[in-house]
C-alpha atoms as a PDB file:
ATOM      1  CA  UNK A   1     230.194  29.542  70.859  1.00  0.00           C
ATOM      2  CA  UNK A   2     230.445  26.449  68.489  1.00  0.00           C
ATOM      3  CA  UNK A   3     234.362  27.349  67.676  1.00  0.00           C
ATOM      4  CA  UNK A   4     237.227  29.069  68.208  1.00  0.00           C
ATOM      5  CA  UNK A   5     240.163  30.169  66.251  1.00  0.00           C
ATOM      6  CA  UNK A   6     243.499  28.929  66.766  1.00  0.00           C
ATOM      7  CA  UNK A   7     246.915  28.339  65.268  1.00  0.00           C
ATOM      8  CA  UNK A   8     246.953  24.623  64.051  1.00  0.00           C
ATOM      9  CA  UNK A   9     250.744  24.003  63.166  1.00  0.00           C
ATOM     10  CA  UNK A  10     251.978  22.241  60.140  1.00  0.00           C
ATOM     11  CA  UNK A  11     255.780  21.684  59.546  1.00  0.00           C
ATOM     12  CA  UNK A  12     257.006  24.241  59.234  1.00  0.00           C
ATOM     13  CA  UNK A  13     254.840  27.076  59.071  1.00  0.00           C
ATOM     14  CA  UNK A  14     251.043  27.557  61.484  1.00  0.00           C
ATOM     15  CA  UNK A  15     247.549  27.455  59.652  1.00  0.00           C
ATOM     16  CA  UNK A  16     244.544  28.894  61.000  1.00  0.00           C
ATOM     17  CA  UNK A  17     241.899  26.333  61.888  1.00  0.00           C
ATOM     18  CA  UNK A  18     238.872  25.827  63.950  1.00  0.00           C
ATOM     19  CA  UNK A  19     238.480  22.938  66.927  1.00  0.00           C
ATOM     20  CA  UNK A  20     235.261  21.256  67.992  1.00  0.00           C
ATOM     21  CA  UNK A  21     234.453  22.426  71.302  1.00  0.00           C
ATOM     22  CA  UNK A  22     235.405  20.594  74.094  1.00  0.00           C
ATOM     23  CA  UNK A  23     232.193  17.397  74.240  1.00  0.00           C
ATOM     24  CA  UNK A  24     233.660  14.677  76.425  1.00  0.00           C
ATOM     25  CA  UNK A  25     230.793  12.316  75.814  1.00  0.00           C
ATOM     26  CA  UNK A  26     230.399   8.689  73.695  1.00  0.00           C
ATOM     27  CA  UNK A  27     230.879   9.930  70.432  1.00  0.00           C
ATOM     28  CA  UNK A  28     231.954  13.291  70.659  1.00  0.00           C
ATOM     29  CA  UNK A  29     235.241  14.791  71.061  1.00  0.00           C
ATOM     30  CA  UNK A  30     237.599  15.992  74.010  1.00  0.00           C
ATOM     31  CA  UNK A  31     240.125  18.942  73.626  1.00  0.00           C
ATOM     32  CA  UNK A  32     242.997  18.448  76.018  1.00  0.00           C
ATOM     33  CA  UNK A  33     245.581  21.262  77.535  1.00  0.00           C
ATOM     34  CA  UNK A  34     248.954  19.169  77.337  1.00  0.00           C
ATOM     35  CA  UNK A  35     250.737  22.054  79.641  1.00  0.00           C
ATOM     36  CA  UNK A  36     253.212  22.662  76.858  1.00  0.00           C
ATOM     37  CA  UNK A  37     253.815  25.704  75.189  1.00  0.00           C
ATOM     38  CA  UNK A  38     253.491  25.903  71.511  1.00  0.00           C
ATOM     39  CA  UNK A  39     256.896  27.227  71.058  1.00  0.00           C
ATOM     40  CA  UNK A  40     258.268  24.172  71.935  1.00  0.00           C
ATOM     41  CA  UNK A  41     258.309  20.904  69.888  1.00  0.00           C
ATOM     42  CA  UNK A  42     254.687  19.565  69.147  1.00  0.00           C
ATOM     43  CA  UNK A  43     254.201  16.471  71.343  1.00  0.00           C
ATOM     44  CA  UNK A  44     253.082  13.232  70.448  1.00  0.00           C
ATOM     45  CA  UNK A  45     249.818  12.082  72.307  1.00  0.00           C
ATOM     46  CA  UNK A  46     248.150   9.110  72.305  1.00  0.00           C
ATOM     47  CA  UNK A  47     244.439   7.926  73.740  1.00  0.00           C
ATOM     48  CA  UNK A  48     244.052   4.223  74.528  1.00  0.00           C
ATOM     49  CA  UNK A  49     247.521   3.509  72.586  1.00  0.00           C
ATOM     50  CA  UNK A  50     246.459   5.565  69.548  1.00  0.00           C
ATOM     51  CA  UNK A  51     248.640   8.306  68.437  1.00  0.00           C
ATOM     52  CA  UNK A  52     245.808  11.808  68.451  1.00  0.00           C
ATOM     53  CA  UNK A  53     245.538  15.102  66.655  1.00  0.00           C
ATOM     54  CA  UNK A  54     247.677  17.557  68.376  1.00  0.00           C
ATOM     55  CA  UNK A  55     246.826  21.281  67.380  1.00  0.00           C
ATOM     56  CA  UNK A  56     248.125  24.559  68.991  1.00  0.00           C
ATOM     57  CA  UNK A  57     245.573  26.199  71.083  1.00  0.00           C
ATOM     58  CA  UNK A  58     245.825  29.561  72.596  1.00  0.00           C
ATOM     59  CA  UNK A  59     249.732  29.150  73.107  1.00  0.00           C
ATOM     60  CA  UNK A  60     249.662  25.344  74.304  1.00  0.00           C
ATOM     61  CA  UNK A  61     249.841  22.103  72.528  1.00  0.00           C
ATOM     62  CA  UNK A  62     246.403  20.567  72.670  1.00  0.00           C
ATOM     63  CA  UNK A  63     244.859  17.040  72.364  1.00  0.00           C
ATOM     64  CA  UNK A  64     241.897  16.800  69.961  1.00  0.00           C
ATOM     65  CA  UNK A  65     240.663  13.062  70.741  1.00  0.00           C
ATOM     66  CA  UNK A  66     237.592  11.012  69.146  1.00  0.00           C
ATOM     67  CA  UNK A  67     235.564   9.287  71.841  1.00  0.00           C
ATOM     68  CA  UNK A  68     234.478   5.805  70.587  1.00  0.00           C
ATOM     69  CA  UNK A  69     230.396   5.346  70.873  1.00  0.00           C
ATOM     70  CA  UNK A  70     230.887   2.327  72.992  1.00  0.00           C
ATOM     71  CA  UNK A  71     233.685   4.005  75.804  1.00  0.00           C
ATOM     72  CA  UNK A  72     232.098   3.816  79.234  1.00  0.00           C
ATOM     73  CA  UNK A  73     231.740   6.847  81.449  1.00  0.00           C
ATOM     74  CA  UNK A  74     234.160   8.272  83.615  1.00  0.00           C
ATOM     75  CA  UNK A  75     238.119   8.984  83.318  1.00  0.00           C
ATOM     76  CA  UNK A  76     239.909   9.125  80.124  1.00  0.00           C
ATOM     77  CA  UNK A  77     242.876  10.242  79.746  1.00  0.00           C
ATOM     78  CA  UNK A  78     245.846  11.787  76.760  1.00  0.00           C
ATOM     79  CA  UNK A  79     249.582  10.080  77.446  1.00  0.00           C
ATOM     80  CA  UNK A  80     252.465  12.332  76.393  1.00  0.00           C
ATOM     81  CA  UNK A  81     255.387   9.920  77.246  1.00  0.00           C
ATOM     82  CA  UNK A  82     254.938   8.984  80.910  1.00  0.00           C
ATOM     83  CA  UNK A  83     252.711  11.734  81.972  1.00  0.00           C
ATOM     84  CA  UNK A  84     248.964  11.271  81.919  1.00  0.00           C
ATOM     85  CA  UNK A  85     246.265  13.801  81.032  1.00  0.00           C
ATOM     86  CA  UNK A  86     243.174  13.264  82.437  1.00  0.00           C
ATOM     87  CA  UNK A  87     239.346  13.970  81.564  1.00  0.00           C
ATOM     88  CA  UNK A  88     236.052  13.205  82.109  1.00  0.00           C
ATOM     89  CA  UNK A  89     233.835  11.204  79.433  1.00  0.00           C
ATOM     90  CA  UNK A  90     230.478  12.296  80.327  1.00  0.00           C
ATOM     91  CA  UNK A  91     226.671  10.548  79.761  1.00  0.00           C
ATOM     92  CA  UNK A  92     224.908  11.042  76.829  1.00  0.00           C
ATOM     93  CA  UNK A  93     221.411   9.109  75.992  1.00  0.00           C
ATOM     94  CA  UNK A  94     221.017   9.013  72.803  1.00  0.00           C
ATOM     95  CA  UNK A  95     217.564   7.897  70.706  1.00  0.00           C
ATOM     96  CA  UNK A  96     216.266   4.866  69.480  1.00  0.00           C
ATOM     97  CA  UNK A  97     215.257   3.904  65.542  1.00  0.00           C
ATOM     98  CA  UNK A  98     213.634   0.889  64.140  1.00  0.00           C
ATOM     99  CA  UNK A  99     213.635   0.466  60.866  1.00  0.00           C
ATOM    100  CA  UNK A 100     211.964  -2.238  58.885  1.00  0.00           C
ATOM    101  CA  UNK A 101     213.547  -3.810  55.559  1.00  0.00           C
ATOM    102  CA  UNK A 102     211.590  -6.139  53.067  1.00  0.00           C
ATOM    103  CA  UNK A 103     215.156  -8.084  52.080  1.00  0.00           C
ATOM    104  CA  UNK A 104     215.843 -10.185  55.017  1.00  0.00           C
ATOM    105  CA  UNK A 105     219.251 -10.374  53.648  1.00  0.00           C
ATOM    106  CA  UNK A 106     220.096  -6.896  54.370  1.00  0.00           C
ATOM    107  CA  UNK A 107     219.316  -8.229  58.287  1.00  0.00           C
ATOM    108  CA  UNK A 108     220.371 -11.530  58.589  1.00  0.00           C
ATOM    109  CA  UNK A 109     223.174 -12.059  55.847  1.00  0.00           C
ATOM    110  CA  UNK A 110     223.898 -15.330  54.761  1.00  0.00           C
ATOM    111  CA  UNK A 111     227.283 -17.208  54.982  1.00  0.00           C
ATOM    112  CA  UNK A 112     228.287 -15.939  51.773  1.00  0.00           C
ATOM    113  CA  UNK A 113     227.255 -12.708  51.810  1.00  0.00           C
ATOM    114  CA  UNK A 114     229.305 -12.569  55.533  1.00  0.00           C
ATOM    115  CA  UNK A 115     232.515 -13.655  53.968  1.00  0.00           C
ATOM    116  CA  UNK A 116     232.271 -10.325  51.430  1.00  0.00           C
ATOM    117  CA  UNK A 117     231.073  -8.122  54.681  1.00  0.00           C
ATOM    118  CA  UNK A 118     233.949  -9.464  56.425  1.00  0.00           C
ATOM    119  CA  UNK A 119     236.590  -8.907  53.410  1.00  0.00           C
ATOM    120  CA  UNK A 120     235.113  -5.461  53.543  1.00  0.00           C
ATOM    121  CA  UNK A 121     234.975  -4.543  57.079  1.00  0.00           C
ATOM    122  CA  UNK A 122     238.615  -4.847  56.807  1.00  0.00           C
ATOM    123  CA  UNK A 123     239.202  -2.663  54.358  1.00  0.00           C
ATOM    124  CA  UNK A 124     236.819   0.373  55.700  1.00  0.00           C
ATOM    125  CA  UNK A 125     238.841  -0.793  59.041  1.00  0.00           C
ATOM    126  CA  UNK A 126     241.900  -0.004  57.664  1.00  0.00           C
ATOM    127  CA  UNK A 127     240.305   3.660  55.383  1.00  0.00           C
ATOM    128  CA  UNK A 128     239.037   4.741  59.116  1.00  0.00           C
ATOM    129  CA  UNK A 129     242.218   4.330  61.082  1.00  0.00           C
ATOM    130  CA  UNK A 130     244.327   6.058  58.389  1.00  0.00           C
ATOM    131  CA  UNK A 131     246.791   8.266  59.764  1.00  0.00           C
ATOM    132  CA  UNK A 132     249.546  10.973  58.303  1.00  0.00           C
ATOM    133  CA  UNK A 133     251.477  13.081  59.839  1.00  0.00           C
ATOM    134  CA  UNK A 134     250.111  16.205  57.619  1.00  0.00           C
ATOM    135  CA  UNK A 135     248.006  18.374  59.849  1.00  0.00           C
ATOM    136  CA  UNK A 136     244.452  18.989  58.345  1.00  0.00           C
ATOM    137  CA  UNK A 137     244.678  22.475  57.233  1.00  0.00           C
ATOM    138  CA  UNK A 138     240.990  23.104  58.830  1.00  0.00           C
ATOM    139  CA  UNK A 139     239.200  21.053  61.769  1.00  0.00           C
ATOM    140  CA  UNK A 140     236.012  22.972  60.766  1.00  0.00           C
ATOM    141  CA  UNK A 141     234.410  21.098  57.866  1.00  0.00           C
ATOM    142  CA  UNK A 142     231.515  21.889  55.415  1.00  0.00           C
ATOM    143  CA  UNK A 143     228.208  19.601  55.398  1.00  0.00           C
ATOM    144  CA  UNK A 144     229.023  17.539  51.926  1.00  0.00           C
ATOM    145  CA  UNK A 145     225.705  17.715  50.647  1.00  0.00           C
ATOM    146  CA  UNK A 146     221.716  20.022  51.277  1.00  0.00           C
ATOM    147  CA  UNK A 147     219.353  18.387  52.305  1.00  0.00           C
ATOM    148  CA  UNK A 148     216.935  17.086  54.822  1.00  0.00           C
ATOM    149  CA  UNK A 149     218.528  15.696  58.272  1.00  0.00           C
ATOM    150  CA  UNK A 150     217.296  12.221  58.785  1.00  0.00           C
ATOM    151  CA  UNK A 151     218.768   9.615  61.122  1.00  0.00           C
ATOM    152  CA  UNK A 152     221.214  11.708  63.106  1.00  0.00           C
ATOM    153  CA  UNK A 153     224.549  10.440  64.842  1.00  0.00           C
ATOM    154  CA  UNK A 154     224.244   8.247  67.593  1.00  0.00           C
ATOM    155  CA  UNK A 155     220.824   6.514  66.947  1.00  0.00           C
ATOM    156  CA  UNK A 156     220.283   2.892  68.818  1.00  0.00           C
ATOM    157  CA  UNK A 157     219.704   0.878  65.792  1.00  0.00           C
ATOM    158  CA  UNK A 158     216.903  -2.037  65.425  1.00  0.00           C
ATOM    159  CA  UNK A 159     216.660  -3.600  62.096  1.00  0.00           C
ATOM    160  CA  UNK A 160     213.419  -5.538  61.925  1.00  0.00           C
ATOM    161  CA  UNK A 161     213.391  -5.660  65.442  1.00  0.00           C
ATOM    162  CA  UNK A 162     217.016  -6.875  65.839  1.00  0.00           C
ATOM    163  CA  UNK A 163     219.526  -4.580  67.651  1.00  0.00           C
ATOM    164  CA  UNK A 164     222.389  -3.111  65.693  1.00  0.00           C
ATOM    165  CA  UNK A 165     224.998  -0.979  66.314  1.00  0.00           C
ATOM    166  CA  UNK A 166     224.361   2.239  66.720  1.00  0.00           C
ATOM    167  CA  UNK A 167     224.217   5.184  63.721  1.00  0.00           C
ATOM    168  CA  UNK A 168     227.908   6.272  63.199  1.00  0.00           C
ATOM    169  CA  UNK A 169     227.397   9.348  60.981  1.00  0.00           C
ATOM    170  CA  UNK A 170     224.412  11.430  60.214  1.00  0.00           C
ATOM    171  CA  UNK A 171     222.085  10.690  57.033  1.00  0.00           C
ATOM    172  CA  UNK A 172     221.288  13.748  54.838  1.00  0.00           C
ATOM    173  CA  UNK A 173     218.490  13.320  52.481  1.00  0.00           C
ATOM    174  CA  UNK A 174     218.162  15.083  48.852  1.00  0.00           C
ATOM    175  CA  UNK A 175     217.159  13.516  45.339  1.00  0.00           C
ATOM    176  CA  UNK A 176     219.383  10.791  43.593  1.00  0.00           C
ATOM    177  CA  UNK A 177     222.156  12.336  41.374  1.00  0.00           C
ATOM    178  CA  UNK A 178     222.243  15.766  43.655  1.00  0.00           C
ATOM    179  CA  UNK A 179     226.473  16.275  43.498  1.00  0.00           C
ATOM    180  CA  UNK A 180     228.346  15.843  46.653  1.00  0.00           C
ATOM    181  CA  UNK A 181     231.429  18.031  47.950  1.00  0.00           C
ATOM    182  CA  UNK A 182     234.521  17.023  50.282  1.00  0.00           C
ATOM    183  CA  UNK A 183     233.778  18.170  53.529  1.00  0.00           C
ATOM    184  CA  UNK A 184     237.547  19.698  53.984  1.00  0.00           C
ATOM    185  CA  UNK A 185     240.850  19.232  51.746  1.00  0.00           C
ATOM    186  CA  UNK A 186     242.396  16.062  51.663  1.00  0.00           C
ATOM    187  CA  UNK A 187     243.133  12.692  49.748  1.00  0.00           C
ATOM    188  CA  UNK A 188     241.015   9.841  48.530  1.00  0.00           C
ATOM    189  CA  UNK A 189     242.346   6.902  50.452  1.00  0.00           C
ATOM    190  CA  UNK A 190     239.914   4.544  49.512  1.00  0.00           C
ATOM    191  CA  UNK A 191     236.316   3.928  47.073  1.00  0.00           C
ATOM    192  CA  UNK A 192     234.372   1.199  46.891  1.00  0.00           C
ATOM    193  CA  UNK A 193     231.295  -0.504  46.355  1.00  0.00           C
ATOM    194  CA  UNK A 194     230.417  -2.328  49.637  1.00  0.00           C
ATOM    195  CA  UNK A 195     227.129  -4.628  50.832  1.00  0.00           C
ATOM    196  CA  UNK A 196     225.884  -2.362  53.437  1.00  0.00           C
ATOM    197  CA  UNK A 197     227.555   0.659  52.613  1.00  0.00           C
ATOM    198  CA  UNK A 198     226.884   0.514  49.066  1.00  0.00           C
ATOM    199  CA  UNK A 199     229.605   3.014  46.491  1.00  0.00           C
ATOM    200  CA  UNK A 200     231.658   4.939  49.043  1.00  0.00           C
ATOM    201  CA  UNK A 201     234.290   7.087  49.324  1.00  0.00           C
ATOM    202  CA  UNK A 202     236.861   7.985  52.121  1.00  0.00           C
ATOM    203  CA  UNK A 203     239.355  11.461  52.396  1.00  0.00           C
ATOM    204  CA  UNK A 204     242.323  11.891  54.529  1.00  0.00           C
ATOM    205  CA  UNK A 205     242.526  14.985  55.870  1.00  0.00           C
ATOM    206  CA  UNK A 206     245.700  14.349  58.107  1.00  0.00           C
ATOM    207  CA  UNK A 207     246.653  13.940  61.334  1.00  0.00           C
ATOM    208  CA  UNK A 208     243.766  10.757  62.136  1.00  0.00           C
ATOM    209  CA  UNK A 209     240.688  13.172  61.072  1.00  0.00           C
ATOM    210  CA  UNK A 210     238.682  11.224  58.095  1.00  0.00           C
ATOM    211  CA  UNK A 211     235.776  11.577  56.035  1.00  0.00           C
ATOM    212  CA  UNK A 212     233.278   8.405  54.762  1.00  0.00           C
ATOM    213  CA  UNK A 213     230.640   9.383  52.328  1.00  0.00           C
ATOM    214  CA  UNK A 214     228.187   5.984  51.394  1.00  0.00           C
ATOM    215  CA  UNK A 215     225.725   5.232  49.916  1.00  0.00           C
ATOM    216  CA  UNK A 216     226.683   6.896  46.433  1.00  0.00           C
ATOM    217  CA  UNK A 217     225.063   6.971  43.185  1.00  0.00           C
ATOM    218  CA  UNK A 218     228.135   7.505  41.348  1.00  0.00           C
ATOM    219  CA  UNK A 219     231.726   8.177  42.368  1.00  0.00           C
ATOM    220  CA  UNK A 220     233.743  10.611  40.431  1.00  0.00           C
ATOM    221  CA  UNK A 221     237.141  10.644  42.395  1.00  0.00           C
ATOM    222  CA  UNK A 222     239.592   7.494  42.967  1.00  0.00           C
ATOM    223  CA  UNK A 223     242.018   6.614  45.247  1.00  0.00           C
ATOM    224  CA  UNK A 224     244.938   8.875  45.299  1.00  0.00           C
ATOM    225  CA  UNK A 225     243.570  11.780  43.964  1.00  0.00           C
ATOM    226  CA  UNK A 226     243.661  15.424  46.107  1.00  0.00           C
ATOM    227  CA  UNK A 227     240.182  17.010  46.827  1.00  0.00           C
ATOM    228  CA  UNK A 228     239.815  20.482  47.743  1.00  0.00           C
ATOM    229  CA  UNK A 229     237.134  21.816  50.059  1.00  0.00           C
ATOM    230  CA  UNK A 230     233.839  21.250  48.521  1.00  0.00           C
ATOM    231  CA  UNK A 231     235.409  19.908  45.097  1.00  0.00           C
ATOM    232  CA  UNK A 232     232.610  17.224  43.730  1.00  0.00           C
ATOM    233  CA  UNK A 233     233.234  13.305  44.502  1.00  0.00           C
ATOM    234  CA  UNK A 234     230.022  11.831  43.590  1.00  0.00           C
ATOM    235  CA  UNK A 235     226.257  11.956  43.797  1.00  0.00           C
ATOM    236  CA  UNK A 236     223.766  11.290  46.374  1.00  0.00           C
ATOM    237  CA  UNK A 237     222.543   7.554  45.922  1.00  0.00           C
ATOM    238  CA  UNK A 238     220.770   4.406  47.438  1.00  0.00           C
ATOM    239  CA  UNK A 239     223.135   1.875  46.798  1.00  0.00           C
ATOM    240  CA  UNK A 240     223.645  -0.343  49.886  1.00  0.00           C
ATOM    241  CA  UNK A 241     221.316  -1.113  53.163  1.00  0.00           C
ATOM    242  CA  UNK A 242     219.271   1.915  52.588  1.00  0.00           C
ATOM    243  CA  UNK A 243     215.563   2.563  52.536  1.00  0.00           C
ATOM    244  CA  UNK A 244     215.388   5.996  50.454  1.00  0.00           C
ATOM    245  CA  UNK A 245     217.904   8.364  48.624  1.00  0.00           C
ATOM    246  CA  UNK A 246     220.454   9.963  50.800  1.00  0.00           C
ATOM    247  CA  UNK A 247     224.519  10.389  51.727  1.00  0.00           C
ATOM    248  CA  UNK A 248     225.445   8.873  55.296  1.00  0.00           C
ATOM    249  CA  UNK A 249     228.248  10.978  55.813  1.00  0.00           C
ATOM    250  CA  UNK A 250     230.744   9.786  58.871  1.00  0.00           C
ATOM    251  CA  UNK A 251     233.711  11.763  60.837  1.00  0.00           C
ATOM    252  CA  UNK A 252     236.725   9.560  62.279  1.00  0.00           C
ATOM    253  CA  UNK A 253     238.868  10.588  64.210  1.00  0.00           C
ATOM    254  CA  UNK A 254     241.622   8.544  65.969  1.00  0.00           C
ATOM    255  CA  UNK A 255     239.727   6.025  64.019  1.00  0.00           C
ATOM    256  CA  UNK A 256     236.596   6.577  66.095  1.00  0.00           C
ATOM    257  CA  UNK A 257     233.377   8.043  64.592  1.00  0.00           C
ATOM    258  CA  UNK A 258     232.447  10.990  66.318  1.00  0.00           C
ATOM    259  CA  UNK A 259     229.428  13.829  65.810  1.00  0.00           C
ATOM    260  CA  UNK A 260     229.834  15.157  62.284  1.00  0.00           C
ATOM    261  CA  UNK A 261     227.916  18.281  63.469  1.00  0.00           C
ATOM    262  CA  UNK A 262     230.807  19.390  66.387  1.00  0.00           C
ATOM    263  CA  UNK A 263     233.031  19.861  62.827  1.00  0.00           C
ATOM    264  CA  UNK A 264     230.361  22.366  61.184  1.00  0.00           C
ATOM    265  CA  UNK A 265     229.402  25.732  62.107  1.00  0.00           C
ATOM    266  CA  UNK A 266     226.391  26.857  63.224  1.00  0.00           C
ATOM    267  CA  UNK A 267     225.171  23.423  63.132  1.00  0.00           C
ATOM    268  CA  UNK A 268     223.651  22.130  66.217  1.00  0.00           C
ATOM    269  CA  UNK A 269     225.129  18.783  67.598  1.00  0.00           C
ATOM    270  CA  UNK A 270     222.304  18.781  70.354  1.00  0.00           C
ATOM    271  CA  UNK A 271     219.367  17.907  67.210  1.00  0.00           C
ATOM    272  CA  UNK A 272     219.558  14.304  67.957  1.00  0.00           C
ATOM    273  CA  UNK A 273     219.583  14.096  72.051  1.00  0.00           C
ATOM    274  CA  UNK A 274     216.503  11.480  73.015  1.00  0.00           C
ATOM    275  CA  UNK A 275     214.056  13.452  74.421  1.00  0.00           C
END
C-alpha cells in the first residue's frame, strides 16, 4: 500500500493528507512515531539540527524526514528536546548513467562561468531549505507534467566520463511547450534562469516540503504568487545542461532531495533500482 490516510494538523483546525511510506534509505524518506499523542501540542523535531515535518498519524505526532543521497547507512535518529528517536537508514544501490555533451563547458565550466554557478547555487540553496510553519495541506503530490520517464532519481552521474553528483529528481520527457502543473498547493518562492538548471521554478508547500521544476521553456508564475494543485507554471523546455526536451522535477524535504515517486500514487519508486 503506497499511502495511508491521516489527519495532518494545521493551526487550528486537521486536514486530511497522505504520507510517503516509511523508506529509510539514501534518498528516500523515514516516518517516525514520536510517542506523543496528537491531542497534545504538536512537537518540534529536528534531524541532524534541522527542524522536520511533523504530521499526525493514527493518533500520534509523527516525524516525516528527507534522507540526504549522501547519509551513510545505519542509525539516524528524530530529536524532540532531549529525547532521541531512533531509525535505521537502510542500503540502496542505485544505477549508473553516462551521458556525453558536445559543449565542454557544460562539463568543465570555466572561471567565469563558476562565479555565476556559484552566485546561483546559493540562491537554489537558500529556495531548497525554505521553511514555514504552514503545514502542506497534502503530502501526496501530482506528477507536474505526462510524459516519458527518463533518468530516474538517484542515478550515479558521469558527464563525459567525469563523475557527478548523483540525479536529484526524476526527468519526465514530452515535447517543448507541453504546459506544466504544481505538483501540490503552495507559493512561488523563487524563478530563475540558471546555467545548469536553465528557467526554473520553486513552490513552498509548508512545513520544509518543496517543489523544483527546471529546465523550462517558459515560466508563467513569479515569485510570490499562490499556485493551486495542478494550476499551470510553465512549459516543458531545454534550457540549461540538457540533452533533449524534458522537466527535471525535484522533491525537498528538510532541504534534502528525496524520491519524487514516494509523493505520487500508484507510482512505483522501485523503477529506478540498478539491476
Amino acid at each position: 500500500m503506497r499511502a495511508i490516510v491521516l489527519a495532518l494538523v494545521l493551526t487550528p483546525m486537521p486536514l486530511l493528507a497522505a504520507v510517503p511510506e516509511h523508506r529509510p534509505v539514501p534518498g528516500g524518506v523515514a516516518v517516525v512515531d514520536l510517542e506523543k499523542p496528537s491531542d497534545e501540542a504538536q512537537p518540534t523535531a529536528r534531524h541532524e539540527g534541522r527542524r522536520v515535518l511533523v504530521v499526525d498519524h493514527r493518533g500520534h505526532w509523527h516525524a516525516v524526514v528527507g534522507i540526504g543521497l549522501d547519509a551513510d547507512t545505519g542509525t539516524g535518529e528524530v530529536k524532540v528536546g532531549d529525547q532521541a528517536f531512533g531509525f535505521t537508514i537502510e542500503h540502496r544501490e542505485y544505477a549508473e548513467q553516462r551521458i556525453t555533451l558536445d559543449d565542454d563547458e557544460q562539463v568543465s565550466p570555466g572561471e567565469e562561468t563558476l562565479e555565476r554557478i556559484r552566485r546561483e547555487h546559493a540562491r537554489i540553496h537558500e529556495a531548497r531549505e525554505t521553511r514555514s510553519d504552514r503545514q502542506p495541506a497534502d503530502l501526496q503530490l501530482d506528477l507536474p507534467v505526462e510524459g516519458r520517464f527518463t533518468s530516474p532519481f538517484g542515478l550515479r552521474r558521469y558527464f563525459n566520463d567525469q563523475p557527478r553528483n548523483p540525479h536529484n529528481g526524476l526527468d519526465i520527457a514530452n515535447e517543448p511547450g507541453t504546459p506544466i502543473g504544481a505538483a501540490g498547493s503552495g507559493e512561488v518562492i523563487e524563478t530563475g534562469d540558471y546555467f545548469f538548471n536553465g528557467k526554473t521554478v520553486f513552490v513552498g508547500h509548508g512545513g520544509g516540503l518543496v517543489t523544483m521544476y527546471c529546465h523550462m521553456q517558459d515560466i508563467d508564475v513569479a515569485t510570490g504568487e499562490r499556485v493551486e494543485r495542478g494550476e499551470r507554471i510553465g512549459t516543458v523546455g531545454s534550457t540549461g545542461r540538457v540533452t533533449g526536451p524534458h522537466l527535471h522535477w525535484t522533491v525537498y524535504l528538510n532541504g534534502e532531495a528525496v524520491d519524487p515517486l514516494l509523493f505520487v500514487e500508484g507510482e512505483d519508486a522501485d523503477f529506478n533500482e540498478a539491476d
